[in-house]
Protein backbone atom coordinates (compact mmCIF):
# COMPACT_ATOMS: atom_id res chain seq x y z
CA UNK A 1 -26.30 37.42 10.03
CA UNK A 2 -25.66 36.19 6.70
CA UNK A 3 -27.07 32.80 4.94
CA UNK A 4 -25.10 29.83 3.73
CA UNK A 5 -25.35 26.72 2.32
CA UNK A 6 -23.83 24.06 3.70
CA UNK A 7 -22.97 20.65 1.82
CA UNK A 8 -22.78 17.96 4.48
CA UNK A 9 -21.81 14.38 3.73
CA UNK A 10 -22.11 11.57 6.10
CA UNK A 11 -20.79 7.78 5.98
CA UNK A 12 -23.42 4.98 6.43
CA UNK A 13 -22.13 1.93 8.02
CA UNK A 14 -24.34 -1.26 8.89
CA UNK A 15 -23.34 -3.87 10.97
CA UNK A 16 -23.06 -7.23 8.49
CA UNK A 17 -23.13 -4.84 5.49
CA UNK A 18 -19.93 -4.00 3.66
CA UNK A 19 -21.08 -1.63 0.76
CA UNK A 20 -20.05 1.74 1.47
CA UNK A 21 -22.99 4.25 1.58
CA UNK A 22 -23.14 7.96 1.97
CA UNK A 23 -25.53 10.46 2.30
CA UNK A 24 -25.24 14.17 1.01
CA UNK A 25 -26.99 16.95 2.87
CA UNK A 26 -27.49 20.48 1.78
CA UNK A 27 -28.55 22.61 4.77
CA UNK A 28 -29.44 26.46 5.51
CA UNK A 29 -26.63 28.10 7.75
CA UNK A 30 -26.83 31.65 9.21
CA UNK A 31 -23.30 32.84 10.86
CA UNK A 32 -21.80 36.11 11.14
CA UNK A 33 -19.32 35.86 8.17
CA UNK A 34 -17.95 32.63 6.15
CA UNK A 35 -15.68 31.18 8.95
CA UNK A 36 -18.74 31.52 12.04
CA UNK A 37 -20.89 29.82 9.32
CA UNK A 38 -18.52 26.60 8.54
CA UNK A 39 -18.37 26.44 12.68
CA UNK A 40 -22.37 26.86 12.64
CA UNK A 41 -22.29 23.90 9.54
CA UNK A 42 -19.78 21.58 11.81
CA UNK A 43 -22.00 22.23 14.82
CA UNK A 44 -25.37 21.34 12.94
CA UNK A 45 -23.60 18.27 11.36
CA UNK A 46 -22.60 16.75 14.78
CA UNK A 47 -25.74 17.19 15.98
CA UNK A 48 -27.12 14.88 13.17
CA UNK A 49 -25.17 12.24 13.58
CA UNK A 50 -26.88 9.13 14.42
CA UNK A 51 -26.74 5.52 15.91
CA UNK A 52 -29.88 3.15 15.99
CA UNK A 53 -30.76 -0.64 15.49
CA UNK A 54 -32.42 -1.17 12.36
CA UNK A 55 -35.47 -3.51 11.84
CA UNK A 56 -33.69 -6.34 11.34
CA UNK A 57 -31.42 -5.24 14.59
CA UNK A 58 -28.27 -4.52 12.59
CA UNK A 59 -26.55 -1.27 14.09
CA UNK A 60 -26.67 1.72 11.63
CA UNK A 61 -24.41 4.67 12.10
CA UNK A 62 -24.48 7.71 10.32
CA UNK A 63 -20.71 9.20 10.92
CA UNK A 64 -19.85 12.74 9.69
CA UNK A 65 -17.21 12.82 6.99
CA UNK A 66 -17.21 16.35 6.28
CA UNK A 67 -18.85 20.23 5.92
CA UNK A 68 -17.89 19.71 2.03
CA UNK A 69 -19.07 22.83 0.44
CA UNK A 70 -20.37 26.37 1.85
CA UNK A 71 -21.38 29.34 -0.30
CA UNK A 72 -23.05 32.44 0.66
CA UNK A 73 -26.95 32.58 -0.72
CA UNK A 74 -28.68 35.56 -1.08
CA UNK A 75 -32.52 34.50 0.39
CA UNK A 76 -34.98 36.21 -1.26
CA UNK A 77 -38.40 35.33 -3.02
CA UNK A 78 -37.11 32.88 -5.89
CA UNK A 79 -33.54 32.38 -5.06
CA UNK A 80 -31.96 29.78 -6.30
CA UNK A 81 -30.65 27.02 -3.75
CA UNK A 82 -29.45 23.90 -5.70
CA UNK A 83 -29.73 22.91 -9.58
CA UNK A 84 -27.87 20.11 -11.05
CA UNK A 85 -27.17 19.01 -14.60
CA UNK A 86 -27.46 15.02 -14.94
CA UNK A 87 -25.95 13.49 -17.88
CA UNK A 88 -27.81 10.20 -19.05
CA UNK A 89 -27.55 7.19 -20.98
CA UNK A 90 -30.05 6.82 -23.62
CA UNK A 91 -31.66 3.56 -24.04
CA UNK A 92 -33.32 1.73 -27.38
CA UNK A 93 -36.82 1.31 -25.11
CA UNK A 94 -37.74 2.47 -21.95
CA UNK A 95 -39.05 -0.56 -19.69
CA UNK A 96 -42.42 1.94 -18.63
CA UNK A 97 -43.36 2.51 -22.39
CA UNK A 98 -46.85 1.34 -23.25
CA UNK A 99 -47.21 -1.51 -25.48
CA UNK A 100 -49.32 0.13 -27.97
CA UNK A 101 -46.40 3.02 -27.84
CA UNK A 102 -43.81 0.48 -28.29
CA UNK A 103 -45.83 -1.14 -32.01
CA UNK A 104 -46.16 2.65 -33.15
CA UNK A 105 -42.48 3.39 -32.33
CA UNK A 106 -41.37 0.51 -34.25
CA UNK A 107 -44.00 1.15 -37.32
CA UNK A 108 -42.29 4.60 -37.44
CA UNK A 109 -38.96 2.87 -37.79
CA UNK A 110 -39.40 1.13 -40.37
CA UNK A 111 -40.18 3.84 -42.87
């Protein structure tokens, strides 16, 4: 058997609520070569869809949309599953700074 990894991404719907929501999943699939492990991914993905009444007793569904990506992973000690690169938006001041870090930043400025 060989290991995979599986990108799964379901739709959220909620009764009364019309923002669309997904979910991405990355999950561990073992199948005999790449085509038994997208079947394997499909099978698991089924399996995880879910309906239920929420607290406020709005339905919630969780609908499969697809198996999106599957790549072969070596597992060993210290393999590498997942890393992503996020590009951000720098901001003047962060709302959590301290304000004794905010007077000393804007001290420094003004040199």
């Amino acid at each position: 058997m060989r290991a995979y990894t599986a990108q799964i991404i379901y739709r959220i719907k909620c009764d009364g609520i019309s923002t669309e929501q997904y979910e991405e999943q990355w999950r561990l699939i073992y199948g005999v070569d790449a085509r038994d492990a997208l079947f394997q991914a499909r099978v698991v993905a089924k399996e995880e869809e879910a309906t239920f009444v929420d607290r406020h007793g709005r339905t919630v569904m969780w609908e499969l949309v697809a198996v999106k990506d599957l790549q072969e992973v070596n597992i060993k000690h210290g393999a590498l599953l997942f890393s992503e690169v996020k590009e951000v938006t720098p901001i003047a001041s962060p709302v959590w700074v301290e304000p004794a870090t905010v007077a000393t930043q804007t001290a420094d400025n003004c040199h």
